[in-house]
C-alpha atoms as a PDB file:
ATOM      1  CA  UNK A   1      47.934  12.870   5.190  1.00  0.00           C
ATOM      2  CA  UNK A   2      47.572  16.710   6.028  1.00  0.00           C
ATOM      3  CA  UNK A   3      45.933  17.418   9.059  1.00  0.00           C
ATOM      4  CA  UNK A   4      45.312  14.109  10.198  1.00  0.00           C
ATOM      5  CA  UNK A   5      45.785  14.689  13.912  1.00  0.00           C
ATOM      6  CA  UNK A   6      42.769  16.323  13.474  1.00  0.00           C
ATOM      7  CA  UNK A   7      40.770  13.325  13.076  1.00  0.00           C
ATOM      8  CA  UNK A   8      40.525  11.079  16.657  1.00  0.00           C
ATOM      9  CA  UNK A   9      41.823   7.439  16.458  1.00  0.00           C
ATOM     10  CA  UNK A  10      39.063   6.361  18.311  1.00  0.00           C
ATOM     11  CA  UNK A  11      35.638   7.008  19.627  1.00  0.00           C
ATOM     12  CA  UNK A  12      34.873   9.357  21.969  1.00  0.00           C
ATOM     13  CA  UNK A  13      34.151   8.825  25.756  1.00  0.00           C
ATOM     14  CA  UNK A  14      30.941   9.990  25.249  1.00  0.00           C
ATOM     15  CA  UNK A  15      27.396   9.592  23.317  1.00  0.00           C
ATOM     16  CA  UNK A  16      27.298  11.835  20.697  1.00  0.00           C
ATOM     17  CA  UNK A  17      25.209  15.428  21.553  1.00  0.00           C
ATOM     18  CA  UNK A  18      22.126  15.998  20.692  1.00  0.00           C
ATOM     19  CA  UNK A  19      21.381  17.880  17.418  1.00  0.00           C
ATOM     20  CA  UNK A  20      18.539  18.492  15.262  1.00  0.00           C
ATOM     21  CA  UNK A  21      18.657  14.949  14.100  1.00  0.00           C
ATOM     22  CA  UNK A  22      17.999  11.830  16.155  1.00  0.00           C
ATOM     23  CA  UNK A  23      17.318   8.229  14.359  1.00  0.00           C
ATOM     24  CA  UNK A  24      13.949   7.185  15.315  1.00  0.00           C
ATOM     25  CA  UNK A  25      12.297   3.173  14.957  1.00  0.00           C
ATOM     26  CA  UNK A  26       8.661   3.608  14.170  1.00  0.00           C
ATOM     27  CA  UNK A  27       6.250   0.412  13.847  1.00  0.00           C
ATOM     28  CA  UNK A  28       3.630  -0.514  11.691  1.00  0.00           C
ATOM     29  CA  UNK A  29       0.432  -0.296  14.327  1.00  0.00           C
ATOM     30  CA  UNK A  30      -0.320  -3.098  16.435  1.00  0.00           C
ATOM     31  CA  UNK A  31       3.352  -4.496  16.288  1.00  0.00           C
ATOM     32  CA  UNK A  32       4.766  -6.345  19.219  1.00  0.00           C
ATOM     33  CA  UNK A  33       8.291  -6.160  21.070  1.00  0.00           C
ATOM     34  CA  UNK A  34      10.612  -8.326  19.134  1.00  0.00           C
ATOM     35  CA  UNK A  35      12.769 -11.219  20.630  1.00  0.00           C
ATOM     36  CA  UNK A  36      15.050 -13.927  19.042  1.00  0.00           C
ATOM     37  CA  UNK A  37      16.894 -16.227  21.387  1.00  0.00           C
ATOM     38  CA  UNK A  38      20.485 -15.446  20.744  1.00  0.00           C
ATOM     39  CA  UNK A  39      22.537 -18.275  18.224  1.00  0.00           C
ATOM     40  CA  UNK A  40      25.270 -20.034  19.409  1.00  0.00           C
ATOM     41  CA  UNK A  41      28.718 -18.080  19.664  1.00  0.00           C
ATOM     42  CA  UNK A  42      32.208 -20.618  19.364  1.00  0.00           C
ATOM     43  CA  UNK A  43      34.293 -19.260  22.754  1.00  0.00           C
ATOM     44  CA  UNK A  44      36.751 -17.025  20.867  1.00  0.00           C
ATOM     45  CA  UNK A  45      33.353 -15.579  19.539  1.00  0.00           C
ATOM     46  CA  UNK A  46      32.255 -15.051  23.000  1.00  0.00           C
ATOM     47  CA  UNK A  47      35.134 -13.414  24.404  1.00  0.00           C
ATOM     48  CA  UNK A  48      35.531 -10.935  21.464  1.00  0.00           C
ATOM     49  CA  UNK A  49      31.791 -10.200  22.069  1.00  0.00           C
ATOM     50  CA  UNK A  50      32.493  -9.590  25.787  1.00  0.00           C
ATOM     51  CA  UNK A  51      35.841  -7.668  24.965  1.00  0.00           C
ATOM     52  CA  UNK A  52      33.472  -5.178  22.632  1.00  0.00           C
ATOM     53  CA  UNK A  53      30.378  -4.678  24.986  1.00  0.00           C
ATOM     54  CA  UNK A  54      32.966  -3.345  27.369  1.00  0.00           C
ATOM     55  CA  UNK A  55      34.374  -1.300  25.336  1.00  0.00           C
ATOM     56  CA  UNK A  56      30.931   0.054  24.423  1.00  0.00           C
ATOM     57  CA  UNK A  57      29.823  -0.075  27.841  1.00  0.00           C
ATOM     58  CA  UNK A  58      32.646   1.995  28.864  1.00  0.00           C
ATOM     59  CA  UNK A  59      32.530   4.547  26.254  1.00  0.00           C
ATOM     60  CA  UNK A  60      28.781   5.417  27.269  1.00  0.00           C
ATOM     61  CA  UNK A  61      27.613   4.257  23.828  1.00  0.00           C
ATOM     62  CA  UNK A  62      24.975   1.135  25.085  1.00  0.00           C
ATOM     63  CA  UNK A  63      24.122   0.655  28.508  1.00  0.00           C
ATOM     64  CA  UNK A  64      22.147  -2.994  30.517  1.00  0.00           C
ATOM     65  CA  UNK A  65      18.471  -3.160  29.604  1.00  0.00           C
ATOM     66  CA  UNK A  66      15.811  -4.874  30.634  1.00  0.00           C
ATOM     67  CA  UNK A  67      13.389  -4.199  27.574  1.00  0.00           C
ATOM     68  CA  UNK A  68      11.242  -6.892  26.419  1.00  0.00           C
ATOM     69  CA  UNK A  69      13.264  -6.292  22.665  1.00  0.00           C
ATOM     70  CA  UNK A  70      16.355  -8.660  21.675  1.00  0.00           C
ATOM     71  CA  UNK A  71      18.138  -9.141  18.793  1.00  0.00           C
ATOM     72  CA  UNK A  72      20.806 -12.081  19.045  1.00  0.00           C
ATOM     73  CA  UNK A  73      24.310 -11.126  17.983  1.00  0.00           C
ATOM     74  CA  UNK A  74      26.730 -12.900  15.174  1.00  0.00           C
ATOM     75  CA  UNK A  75      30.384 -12.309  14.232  1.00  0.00           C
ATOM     76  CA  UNK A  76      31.469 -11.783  10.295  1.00  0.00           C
ATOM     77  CA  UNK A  77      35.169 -11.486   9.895  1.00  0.00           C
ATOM     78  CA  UNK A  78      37.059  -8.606   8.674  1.00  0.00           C
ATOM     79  CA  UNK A  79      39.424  -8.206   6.177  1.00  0.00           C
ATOM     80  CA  UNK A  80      42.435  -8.305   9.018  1.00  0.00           C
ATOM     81  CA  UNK A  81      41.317 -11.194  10.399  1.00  0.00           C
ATOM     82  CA  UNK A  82      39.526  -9.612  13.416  1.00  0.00           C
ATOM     83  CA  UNK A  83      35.570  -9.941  13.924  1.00  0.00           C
ATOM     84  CA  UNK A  84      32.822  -8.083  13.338  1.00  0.00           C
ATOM     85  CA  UNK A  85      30.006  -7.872  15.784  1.00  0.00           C
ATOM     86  CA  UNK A  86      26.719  -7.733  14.101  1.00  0.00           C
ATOM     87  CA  UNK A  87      23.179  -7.254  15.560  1.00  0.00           C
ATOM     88  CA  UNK A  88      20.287  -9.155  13.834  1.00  0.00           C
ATOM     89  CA  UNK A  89      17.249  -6.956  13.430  1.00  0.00           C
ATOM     90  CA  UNK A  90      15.571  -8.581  10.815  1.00  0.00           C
ATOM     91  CA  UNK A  91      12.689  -9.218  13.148  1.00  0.00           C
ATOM     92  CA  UNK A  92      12.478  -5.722  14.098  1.00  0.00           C
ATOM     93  CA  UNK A  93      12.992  -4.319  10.656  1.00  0.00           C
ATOM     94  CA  UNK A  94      10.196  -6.194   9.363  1.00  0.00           C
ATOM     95  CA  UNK A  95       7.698  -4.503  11.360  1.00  0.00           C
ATOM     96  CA  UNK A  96       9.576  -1.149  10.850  1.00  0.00           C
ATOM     97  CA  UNK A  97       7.847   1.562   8.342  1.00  0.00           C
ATOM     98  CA  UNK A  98       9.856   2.037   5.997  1.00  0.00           C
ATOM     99  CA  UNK A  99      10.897   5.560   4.869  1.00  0.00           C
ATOM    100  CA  UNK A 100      10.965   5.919   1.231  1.00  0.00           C
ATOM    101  CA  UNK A 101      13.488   9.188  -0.191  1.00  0.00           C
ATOM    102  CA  UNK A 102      13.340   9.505  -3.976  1.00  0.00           C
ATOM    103  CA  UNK A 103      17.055   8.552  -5.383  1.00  0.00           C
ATOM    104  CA  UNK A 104      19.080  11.861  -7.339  1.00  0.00           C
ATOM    105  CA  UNK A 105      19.407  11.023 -11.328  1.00  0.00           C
ATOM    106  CA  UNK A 106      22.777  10.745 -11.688  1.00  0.00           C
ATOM    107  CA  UNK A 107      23.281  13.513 -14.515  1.00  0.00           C
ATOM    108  CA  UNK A 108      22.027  15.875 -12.415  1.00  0.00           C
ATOM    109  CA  UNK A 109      24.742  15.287  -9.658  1.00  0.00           C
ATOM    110  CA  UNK A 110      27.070  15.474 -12.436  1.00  0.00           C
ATOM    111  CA  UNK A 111      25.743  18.495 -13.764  1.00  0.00           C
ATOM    112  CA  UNK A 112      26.408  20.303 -10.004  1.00  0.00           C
ATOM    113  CA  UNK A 113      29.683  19.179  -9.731  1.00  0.00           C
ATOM    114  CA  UNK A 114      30.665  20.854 -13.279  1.00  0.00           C
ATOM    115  CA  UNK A 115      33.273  23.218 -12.678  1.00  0.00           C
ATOM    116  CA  UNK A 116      34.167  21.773  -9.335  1.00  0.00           C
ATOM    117  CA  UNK A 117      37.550  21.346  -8.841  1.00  0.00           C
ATOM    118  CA  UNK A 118      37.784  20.664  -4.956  1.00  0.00           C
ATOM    119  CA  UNK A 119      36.454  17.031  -3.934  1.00  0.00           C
ATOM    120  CA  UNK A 120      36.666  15.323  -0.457  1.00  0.00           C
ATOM    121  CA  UNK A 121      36.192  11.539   0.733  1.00  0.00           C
ATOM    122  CA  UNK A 122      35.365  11.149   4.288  1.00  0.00           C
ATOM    123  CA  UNK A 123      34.863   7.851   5.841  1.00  0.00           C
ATOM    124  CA  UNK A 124      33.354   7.962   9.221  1.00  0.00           C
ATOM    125  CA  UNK A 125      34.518   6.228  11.681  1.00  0.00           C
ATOM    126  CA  UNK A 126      31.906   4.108  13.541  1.00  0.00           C
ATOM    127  CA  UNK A 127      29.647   5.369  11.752  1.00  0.00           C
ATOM    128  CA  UNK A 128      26.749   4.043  13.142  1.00  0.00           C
ATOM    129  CA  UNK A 129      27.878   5.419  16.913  1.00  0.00           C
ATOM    130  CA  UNK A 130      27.527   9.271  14.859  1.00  0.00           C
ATOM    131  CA  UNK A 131      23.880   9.936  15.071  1.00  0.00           C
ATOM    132  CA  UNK A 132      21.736   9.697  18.211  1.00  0.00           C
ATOM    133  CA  UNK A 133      18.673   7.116  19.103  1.00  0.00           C
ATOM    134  CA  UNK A 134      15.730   9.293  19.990  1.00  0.00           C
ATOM    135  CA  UNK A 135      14.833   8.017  23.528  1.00  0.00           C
ATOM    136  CA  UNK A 136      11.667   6.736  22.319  1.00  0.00           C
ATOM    137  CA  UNK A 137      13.612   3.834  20.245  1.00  0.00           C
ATOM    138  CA  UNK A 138      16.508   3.270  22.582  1.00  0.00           C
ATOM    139  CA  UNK A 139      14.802   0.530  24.214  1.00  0.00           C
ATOM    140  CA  UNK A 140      14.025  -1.445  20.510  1.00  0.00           C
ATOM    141  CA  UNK A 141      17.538  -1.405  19.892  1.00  0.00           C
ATOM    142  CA  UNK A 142      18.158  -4.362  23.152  1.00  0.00           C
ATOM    143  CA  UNK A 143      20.476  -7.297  21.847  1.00  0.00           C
END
């Protein structure tokens, strides 16, 4: 691929910086810190979830809390072989409000791409480490 040493291998050292957007959990009124006792992890489970909160911890990306949130953690493999770690925030998302964007008709993307004849495909990597927690919600987010 052209210019891919432009594109990192891995994340960076760093949370991302701020910018005019910041992902922000608000509650129905009245809701309650969430907690779920964690579920039982097999030991290769819990080593590969130690190896990746290190990892995280070290790239600045979580950090130790003591909020009264928690959200146990569960593996799903991956195509390779490797494990995926997964947070469970069903609890939390229940009580979340829920923001509702309408859904673009599909002939009129269509209709703006006529004529096009450039098209891109990005796939971010990490994607969920791109976009900020607004300090407000950082403390919701405990597993």
């Amino acid at each position: 691929l052209e210019f891919q040493d432009v594109l990192p291998d891995d994340l960076p050292n760093e949370l991302s910086p701020y910018r005019m957007h910041q992902h922000e959990i608000v509650e129905e009124p009245g809701s309650k810190p969430t907690f779920r006792a964690p579920y039982r992890l097999s030991p290769t489970e819990l080593a590969d979830m130690k190896k990746q909160i290190e990892y995280l911890l070290a790239k600045g990306l979580i950090r130790p809390s003591t909020s009264p949130y928690g959200a146990p953690v569960l593996f799903t493999p991956k195509p390779d072989g490797s494990l995926r770690m997964c947070i469970d925030y069903r609890a939390l998302n229940k009580q979340t409000i829920k923001n509702k964007y309408p859904i673009p008709r599909i002939d009129d993307l269509l209709d703006q791409l006529r004529g096009a004849t450039v098209f891109s495909k990005l796939d971010l990597r990490s994607g969920y480490w791109q976009i900020r927690m607004a300090d407000n919600s950082i403390h919701k987010t405990a597993f």
